[in-house]
N, C-alpha and C. Protein backbone atom coordinates (compact mmCIF):
# COMPACT_ATOMS: atom_id res chain seq x y z
N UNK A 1 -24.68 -10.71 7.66
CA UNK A 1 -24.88 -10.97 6.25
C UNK A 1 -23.60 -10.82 5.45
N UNK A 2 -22.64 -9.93 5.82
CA UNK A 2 -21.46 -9.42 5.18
C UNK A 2 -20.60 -10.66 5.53
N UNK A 3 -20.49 -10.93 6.26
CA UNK A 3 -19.45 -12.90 6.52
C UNK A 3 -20.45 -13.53 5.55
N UNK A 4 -21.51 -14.33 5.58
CA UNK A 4 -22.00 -15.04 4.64
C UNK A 4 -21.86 -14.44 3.17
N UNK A 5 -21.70 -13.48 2.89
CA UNK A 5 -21.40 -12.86 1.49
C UNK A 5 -19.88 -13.40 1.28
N UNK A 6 -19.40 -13.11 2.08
CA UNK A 6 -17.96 -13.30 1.73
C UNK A 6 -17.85 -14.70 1.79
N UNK A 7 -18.24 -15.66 2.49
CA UNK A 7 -18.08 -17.42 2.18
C UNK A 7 -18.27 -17.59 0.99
N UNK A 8 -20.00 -16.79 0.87
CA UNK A 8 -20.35 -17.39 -0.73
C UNK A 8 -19.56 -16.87 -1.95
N UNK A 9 -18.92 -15.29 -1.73
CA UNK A 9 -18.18 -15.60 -3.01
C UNK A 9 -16.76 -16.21 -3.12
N UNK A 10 -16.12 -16.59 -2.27
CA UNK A 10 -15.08 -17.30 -2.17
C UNK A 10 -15.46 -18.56 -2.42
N UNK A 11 -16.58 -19.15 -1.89
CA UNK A 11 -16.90 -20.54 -2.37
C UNK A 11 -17.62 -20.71 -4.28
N UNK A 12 -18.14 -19.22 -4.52
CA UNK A 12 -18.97 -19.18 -5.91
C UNK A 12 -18.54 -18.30 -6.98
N UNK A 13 -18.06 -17.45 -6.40
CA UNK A 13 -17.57 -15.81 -7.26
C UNK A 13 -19.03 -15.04 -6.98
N UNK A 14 -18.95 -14.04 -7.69
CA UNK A 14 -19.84 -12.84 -7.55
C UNK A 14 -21.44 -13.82 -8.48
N UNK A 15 -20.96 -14.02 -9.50
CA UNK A 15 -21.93 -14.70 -10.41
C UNK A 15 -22.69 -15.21 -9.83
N UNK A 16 -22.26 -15.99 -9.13
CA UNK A 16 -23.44 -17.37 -8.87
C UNK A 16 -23.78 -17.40 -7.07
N UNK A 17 -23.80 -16.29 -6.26
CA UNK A 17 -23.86 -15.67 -5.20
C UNK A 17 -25.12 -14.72 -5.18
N UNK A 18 -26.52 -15.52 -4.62
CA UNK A 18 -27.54 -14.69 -4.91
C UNK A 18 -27.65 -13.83 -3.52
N UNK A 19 -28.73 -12.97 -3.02
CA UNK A 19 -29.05 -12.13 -2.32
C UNK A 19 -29.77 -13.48 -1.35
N UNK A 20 -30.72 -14.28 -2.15
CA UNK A 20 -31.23 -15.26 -1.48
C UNK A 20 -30.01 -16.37 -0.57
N UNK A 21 -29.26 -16.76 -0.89
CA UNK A 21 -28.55 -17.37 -0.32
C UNK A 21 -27.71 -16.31 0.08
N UNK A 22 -27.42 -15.23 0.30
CA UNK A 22 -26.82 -14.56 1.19
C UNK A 22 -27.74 -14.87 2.62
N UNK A 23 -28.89 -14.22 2.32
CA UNK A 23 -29.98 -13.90 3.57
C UNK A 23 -30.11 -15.13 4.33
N UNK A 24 -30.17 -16.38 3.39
CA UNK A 24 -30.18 -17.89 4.37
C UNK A 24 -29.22 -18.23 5.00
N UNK A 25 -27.34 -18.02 4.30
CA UNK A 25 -26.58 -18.17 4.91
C UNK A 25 -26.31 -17.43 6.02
N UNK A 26 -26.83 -16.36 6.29
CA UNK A 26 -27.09 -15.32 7.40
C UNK A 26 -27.72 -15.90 8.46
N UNK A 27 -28.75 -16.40 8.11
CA UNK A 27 -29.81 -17.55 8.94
C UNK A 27 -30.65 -16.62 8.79
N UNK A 28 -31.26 -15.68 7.71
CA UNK A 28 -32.20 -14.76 8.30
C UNK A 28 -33.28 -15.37 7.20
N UNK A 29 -34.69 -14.23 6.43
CA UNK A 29 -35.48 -14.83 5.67
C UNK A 29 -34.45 -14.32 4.31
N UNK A 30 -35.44 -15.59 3.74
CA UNK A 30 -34.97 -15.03 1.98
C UNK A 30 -34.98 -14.24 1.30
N UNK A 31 -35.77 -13.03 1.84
CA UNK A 31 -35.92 -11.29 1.09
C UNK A 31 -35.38 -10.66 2.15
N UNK A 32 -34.58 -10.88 3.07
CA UNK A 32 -34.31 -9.46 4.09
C UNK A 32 -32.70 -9.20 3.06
N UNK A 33 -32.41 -9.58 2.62
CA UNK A 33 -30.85 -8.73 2.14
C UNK A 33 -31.33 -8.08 0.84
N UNK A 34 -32.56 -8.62 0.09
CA UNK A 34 -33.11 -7.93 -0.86
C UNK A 34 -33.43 -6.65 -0.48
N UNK A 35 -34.61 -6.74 0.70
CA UNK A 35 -34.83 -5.47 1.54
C UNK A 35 -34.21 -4.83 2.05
N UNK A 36 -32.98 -5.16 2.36
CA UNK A 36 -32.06 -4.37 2.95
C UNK A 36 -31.13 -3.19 1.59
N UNK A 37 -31.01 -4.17 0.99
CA UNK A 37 -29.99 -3.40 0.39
C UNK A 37 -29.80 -3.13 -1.46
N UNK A 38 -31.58 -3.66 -1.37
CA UNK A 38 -32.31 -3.37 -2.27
C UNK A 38 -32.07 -4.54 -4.11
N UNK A 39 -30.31 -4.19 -4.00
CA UNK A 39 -30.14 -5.24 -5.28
C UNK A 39 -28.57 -6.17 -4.49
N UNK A 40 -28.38 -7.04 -5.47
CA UNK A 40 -27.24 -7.61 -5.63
C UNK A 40 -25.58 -6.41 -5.64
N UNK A 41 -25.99 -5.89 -6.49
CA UNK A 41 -24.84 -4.37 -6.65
C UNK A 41 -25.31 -3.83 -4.94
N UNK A 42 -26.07 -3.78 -4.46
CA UNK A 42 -26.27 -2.62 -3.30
C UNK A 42 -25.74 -3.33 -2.19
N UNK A 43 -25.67 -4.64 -2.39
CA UNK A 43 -25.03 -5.36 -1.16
C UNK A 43 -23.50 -5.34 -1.37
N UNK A 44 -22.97 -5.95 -2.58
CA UNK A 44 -21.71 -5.69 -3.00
C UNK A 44 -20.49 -4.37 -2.91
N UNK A 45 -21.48 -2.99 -3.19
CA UNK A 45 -21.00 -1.99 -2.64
C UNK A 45 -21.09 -1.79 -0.84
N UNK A 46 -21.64 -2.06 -0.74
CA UNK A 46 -21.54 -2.08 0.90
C UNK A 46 -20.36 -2.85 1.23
N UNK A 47 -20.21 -3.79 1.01
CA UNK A 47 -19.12 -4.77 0.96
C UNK A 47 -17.91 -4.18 0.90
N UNK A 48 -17.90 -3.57 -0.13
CA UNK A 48 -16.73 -2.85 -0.61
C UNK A 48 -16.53 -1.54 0.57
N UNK A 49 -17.44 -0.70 0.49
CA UNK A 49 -17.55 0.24 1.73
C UNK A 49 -16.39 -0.50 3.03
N UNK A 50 -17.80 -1.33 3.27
CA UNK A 50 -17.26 -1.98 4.45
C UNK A 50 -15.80 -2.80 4.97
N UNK A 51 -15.19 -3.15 3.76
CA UNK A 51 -13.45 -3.76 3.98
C UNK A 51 -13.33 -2.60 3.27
N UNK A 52 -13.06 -1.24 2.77
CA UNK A 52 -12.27 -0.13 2.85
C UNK A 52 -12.08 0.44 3.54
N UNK A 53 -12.94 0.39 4.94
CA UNK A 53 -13.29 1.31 6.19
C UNK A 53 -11.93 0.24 6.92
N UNK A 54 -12.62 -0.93 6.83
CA UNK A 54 -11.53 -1.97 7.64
C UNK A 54 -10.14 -1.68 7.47
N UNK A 55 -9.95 -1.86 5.98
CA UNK A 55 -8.26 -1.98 5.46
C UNK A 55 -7.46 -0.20 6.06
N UNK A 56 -8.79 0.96 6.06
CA UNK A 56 -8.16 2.25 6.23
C UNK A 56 -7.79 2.24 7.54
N UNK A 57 -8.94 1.58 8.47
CA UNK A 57 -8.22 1.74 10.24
C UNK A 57 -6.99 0.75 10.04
N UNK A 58 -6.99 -0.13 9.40
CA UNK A 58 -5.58 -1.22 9.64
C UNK A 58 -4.60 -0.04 9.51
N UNK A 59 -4.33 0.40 8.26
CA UNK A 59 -3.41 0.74 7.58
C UNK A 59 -3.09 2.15 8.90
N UNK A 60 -4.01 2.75 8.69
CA UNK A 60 -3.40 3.90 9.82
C UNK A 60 -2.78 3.48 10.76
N UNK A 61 -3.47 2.55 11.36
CA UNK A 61 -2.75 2.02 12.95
C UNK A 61 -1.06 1.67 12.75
N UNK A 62 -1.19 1.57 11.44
CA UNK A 62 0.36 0.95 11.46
C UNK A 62 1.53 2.27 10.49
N UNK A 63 1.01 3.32 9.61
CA UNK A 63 1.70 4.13 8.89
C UNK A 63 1.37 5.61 9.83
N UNK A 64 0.00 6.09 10.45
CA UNK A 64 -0.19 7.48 11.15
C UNK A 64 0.05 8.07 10.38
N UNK A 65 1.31 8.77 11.18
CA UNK A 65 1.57 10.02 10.30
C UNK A 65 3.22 10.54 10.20
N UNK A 66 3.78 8.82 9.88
CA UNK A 66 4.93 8.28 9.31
C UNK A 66 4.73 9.00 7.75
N UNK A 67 6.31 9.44 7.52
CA UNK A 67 6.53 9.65 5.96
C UNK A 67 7.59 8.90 5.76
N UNK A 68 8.03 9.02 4.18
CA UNK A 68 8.95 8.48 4.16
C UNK A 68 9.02 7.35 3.74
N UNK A 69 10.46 6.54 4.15
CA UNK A 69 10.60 5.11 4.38
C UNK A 69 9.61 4.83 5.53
N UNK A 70 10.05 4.83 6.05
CA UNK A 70 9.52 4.39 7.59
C UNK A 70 7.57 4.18 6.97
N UNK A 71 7.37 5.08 6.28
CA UNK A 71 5.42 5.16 6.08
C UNK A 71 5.45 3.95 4.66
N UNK A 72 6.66 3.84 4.14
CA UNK A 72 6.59 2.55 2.91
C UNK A 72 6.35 1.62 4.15
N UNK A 73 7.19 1.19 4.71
CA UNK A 73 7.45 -0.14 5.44
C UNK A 73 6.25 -0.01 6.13
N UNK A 74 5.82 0.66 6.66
CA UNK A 74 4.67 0.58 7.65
C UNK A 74 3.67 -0.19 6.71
N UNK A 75 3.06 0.51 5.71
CA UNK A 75 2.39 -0.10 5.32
C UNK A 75 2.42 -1.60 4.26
N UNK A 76 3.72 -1.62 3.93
CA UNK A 76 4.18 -3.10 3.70
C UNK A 76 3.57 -3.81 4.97
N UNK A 77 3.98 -3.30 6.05
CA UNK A 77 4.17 -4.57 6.96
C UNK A 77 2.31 -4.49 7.53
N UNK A 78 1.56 -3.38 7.21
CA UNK A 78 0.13 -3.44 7.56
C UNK A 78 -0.33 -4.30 6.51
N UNK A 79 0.50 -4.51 5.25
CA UNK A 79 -0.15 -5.69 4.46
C UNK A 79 -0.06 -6.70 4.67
N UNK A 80 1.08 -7.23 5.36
CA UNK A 80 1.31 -8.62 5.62
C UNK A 80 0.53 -9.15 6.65
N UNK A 81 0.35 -8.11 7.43
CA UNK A 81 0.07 -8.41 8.50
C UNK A 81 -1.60 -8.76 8.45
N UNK A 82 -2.18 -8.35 7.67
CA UNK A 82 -3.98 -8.19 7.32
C UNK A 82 -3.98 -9.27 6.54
N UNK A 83 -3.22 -9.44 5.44
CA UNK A 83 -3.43 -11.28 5.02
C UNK A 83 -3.84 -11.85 6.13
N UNK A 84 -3.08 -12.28 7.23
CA UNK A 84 -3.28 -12.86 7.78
C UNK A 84 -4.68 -12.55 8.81
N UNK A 85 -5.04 -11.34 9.13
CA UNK A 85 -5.73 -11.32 9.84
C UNK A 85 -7.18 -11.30 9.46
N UNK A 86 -7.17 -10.93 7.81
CA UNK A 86 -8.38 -10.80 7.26
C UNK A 86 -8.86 -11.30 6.10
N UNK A 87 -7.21 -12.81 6.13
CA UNK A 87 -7.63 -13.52 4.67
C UNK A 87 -8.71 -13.65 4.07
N UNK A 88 -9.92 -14.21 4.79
CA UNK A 88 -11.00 -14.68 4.25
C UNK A 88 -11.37 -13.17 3.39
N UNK A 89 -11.45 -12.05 3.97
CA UNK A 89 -12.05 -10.68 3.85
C UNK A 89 -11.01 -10.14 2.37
N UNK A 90 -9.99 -10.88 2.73
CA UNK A 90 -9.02 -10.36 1.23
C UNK A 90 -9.57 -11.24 0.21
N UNK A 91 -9.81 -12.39 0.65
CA UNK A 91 -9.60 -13.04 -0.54
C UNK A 91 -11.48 -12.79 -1.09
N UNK A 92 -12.45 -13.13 -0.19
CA UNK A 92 -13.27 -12.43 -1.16
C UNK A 92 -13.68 -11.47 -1.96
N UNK A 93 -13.05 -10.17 -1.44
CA UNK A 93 -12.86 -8.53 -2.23
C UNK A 93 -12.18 -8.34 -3.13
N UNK A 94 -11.01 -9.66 -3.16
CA UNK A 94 -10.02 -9.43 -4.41
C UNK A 94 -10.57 -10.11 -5.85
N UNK A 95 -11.25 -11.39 -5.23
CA UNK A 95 -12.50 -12.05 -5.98
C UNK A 95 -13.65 -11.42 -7.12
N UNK A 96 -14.03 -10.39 -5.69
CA UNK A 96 -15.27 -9.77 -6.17
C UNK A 96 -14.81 -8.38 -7.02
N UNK A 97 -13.52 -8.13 -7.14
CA UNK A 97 -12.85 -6.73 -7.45
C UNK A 97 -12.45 -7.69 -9.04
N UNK A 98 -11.64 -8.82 -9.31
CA UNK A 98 -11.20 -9.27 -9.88
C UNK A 98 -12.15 -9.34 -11.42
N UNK A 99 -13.19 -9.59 -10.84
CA UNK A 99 -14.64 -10.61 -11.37
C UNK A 99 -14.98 -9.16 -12.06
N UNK A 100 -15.14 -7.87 -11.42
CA UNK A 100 -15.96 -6.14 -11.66
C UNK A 100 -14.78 -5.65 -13.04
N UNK A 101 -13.61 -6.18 -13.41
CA UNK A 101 -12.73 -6.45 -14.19
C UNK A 101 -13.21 -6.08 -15.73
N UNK A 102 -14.33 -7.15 -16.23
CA UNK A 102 -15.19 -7.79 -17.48
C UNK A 102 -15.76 -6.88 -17.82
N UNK A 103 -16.44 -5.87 -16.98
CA UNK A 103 -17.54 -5.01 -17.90
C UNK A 103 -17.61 -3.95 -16.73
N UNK A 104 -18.06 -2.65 -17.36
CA UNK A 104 -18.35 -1.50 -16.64
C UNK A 104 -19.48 -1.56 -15.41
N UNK A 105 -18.89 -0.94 -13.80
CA UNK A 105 -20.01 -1.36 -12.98
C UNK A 105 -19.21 -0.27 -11.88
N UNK A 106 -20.01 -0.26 -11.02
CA UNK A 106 -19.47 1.02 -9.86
C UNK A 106 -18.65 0.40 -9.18
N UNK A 107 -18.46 -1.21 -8.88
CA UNK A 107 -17.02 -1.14 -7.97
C UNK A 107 -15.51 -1.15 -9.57
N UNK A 108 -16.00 -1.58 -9.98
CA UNK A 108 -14.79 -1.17 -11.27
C UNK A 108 -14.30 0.25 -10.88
N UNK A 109 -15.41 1.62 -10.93
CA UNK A 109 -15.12 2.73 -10.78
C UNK A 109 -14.56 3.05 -9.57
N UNK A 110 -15.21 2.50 -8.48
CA UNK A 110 -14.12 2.89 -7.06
C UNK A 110 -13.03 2.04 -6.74
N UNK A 111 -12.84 0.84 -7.41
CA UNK A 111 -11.87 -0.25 -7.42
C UNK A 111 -10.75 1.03 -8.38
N UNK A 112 -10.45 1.50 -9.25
CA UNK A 112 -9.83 2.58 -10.32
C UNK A 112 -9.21 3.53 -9.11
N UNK A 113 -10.42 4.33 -8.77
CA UNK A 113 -10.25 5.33 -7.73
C UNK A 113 -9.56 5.21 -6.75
N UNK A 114 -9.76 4.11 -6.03
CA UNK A 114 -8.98 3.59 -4.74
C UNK A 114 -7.35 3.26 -5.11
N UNK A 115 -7.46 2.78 -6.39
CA UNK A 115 -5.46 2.57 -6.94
C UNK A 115 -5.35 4.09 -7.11
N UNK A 116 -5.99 4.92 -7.83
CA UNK A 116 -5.50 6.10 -7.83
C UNK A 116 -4.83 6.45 -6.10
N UNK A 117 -5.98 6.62 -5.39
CA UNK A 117 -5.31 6.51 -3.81
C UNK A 117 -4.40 6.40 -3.17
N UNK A 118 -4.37 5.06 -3.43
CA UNK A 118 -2.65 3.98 -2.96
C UNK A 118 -1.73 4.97 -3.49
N UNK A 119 -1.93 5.17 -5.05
CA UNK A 119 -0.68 5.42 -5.58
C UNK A 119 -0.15 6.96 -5.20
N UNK A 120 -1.13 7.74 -4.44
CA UNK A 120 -0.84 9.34 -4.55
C UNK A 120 -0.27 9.14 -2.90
N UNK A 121 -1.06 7.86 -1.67
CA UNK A 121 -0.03 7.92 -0.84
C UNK A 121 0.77 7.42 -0.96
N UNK A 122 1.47 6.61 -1.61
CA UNK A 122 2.86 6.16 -1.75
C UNK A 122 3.78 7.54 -2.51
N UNK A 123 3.38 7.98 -3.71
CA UNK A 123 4.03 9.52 -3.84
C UNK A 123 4.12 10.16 -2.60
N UNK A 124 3.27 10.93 -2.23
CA UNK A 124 3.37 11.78 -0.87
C UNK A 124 4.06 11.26 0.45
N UNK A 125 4.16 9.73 0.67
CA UNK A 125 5.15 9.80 1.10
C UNK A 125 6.75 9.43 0.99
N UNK A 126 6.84 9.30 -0.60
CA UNK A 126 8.31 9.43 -1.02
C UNK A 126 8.45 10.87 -1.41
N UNK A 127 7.90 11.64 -1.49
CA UNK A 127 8.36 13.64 -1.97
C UNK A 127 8.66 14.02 -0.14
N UNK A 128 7.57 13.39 0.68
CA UNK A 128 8.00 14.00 1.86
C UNK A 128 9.14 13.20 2.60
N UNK A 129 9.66 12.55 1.99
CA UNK A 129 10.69 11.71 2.55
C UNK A 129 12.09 12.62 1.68
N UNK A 130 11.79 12.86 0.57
CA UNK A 130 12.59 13.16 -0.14
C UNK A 130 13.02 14.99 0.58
N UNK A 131 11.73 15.75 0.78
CA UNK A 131 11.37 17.06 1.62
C UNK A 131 12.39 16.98 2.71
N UNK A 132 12.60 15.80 3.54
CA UNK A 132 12.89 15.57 4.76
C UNK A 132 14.53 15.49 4.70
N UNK A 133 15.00 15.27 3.68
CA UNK A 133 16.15 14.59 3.26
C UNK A 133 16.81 13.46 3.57
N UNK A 134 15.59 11.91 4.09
CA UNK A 134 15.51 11.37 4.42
C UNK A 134 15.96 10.18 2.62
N UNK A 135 15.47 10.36 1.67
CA UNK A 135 15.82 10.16 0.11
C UNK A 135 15.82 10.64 -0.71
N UNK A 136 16.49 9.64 -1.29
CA UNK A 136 17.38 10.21 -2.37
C UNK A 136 16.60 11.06 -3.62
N UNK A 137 17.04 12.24 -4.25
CA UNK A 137 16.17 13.21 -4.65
C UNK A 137 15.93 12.69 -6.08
N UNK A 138 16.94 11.46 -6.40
CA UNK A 138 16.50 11.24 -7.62
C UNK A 138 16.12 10.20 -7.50
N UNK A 139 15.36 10.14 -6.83
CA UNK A 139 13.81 8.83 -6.99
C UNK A 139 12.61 9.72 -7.37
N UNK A 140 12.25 9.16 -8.52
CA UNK A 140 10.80 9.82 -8.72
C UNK A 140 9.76 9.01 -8.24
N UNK A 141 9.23 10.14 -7.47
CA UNK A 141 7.86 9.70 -6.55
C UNK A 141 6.51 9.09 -7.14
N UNK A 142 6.47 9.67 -7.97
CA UNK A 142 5.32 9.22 -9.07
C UNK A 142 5.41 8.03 -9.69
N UNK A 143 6.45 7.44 -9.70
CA UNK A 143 7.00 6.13 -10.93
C UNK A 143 7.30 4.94 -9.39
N UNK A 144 8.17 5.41 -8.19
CA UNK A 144 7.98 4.60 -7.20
C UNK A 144 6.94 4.27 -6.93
N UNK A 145 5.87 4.99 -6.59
CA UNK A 145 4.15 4.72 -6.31
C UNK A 145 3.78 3.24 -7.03
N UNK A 146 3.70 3.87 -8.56
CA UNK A 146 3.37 2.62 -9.16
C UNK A 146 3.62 1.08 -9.34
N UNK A 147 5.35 1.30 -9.06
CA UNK A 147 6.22 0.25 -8.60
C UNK A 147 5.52 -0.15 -7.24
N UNK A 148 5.48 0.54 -5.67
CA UNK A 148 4.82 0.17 -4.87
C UNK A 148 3.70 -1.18 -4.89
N UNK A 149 2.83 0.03 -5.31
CA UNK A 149 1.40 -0.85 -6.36
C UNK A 149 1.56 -1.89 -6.41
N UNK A 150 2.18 -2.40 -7.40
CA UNK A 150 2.63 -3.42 -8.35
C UNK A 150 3.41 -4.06 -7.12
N UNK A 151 4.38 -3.96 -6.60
CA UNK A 151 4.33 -4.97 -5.37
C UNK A 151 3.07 -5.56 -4.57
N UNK A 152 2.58 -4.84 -4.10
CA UNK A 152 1.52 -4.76 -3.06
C UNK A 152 0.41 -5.63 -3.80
N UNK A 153 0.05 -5.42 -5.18
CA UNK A 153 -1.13 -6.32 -6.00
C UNK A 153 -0.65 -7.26 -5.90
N UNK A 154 0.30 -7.05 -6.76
CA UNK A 154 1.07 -8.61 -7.46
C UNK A 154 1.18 -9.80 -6.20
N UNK A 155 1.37 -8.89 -4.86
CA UNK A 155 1.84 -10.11 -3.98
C UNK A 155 0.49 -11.22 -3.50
N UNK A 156 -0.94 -9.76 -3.51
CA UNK A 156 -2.05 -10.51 -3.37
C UNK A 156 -2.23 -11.34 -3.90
N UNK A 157 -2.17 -11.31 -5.23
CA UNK A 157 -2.82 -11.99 -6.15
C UNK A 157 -1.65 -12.99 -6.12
N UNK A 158 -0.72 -13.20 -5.97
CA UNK A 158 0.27 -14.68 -5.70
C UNK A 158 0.11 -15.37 -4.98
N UNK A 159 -0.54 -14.86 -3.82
CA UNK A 159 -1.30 -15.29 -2.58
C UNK A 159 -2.55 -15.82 -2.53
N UNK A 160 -2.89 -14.98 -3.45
CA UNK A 160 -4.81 -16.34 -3.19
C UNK A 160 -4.25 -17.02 -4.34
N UNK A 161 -3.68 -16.72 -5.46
CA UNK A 161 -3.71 -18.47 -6.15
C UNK A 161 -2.80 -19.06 -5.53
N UNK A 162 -1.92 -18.85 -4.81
CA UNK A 162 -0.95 -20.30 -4.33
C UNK A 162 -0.54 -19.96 -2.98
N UNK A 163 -1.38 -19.66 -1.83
CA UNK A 163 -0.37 -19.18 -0.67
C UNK A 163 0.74 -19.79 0.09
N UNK A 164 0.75 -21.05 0.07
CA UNK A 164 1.76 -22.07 0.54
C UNK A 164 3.18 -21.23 -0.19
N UNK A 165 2.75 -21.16 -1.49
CA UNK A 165 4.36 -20.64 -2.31
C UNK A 165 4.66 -19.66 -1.50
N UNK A 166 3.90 -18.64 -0.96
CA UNK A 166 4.67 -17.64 -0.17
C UNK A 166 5.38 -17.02 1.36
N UNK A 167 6.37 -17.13 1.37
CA UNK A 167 6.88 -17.08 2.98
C UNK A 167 6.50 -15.33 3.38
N UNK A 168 5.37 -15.18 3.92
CA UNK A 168 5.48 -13.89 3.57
C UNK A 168 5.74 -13.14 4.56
N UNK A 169 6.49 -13.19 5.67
CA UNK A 169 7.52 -12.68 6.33
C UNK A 169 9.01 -12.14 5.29
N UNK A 170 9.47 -13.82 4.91
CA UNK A 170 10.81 -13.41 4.71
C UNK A 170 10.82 -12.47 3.32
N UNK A 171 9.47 -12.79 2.43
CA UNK A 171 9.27 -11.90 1.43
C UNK A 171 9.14 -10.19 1.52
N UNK A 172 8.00 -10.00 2.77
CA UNK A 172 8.02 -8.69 2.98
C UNK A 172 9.42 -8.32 3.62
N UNK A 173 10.10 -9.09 4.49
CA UNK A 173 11.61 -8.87 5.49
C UNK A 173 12.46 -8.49 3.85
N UNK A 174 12.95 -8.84 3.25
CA UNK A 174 13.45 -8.73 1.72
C UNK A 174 13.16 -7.56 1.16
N UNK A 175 11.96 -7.26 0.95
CA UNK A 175 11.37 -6.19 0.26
C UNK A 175 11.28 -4.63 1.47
N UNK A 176 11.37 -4.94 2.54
CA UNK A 176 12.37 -3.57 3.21
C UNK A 176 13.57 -3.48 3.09
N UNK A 177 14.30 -4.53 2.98
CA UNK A 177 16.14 -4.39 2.73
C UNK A 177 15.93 -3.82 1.79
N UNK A 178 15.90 -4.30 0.53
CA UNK A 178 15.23 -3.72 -0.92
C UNK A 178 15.26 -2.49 -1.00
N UNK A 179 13.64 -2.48 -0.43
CA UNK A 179 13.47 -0.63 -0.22
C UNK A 179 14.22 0.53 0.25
N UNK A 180 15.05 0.39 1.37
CA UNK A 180 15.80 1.02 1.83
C UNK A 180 16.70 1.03 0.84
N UNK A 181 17.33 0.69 0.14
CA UNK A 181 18.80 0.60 -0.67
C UNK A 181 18.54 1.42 -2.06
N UNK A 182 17.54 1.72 -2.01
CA UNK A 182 16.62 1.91 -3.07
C UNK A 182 16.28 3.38 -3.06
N UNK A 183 16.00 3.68 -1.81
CA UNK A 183 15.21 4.92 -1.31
C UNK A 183 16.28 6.11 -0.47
N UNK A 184 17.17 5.45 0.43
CA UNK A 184 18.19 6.70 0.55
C UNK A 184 19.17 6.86 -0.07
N UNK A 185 18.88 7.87 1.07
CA UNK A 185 19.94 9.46 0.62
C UNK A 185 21.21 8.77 0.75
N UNK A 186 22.44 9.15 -0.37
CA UNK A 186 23.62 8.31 -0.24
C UNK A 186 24.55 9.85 0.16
């Protein structure tokens, strides 16, 4: 049901993406995703659940228990690398995250929460990079984070509206030179 959710809002947005045509595109009956998961919001949070669980095993497999530079780049390169492997899965969550934007609703609230997230591991691992004397002490960790961020969104969102525009090798390859020059210790 969670693949047919995600066709339909990539093909509809959240709006016009019922529970009923979830359950058919599933091939199942027309009330089992009702029954399942009670409303429209109850499937959607699952959704969300369900590619946060995804994006968290990606991301580990590729940052562990890297600090530092080395835990920036890691997870740069666990981003690039999940475009590709989970476009369809990005591009409907960014959709359905995009759309929760307009008015107050619980993925708004864990969509908030989850940037809070990002942004406290990207701090923690520029203070423990900085701990390490791996960088430079006058980078503030707190203000890099957000910068991070703001890479990492911005690139999504350049990506589902125009992905052809983006080489996103030589973009992310760039944005570690970048980083490094940026981040050590001189």
């Amino acid at each position: 049901m969670f693949d047919a959710a995600i066709r339909l809002i990539i093909d509809r947005g959240t709006q016009k993406t019922t529970l009923k045509d979830i359950g058919e595109g599933a091939g199942y009956s027309r009330g089992l995703a009702h029954n399942r998961f009670g409303s429209k919001d109850g499937l959607l949070l699952e959704l969300f659940t369900r590619f946060d669980a995804r994006w968290k095993e990606h991301l580990n497999g590729y940052v562990g228990v890297k600090t530092g530079i080395s835990a920036v780049r890691a997870a740069a390169r666990a981003l690039r690398d999940f475009l590709g492997l989970e476009s369809d899965y990005m591009r409907g969550m960014y959709i359905l995250w995009y759309e929760s934007l307009g008015h107050d609703s619980e993925i708004r609230t864990r969509l908030a929460d989850h940037h809070r997230i990002y942004r406290e591991d990207a701090r923690r691992w520029i203070e423990r990079g900085i701990q390490a004397g791996e960088i430079d002490p006058r980078v503030n960790a707190k203000q890099f984070a957000v910068q991070y961020c703001a890479f990492i969104f911005g690139t999504v969102y350049q990506w589902l509206v125009q992905p052809e525009a983006l080489n996103l090798d030589a973009l992310f390859r760039d944005y570690e030179t970048n980083l490094v020059k940026v981040l050590r210790k001189v």
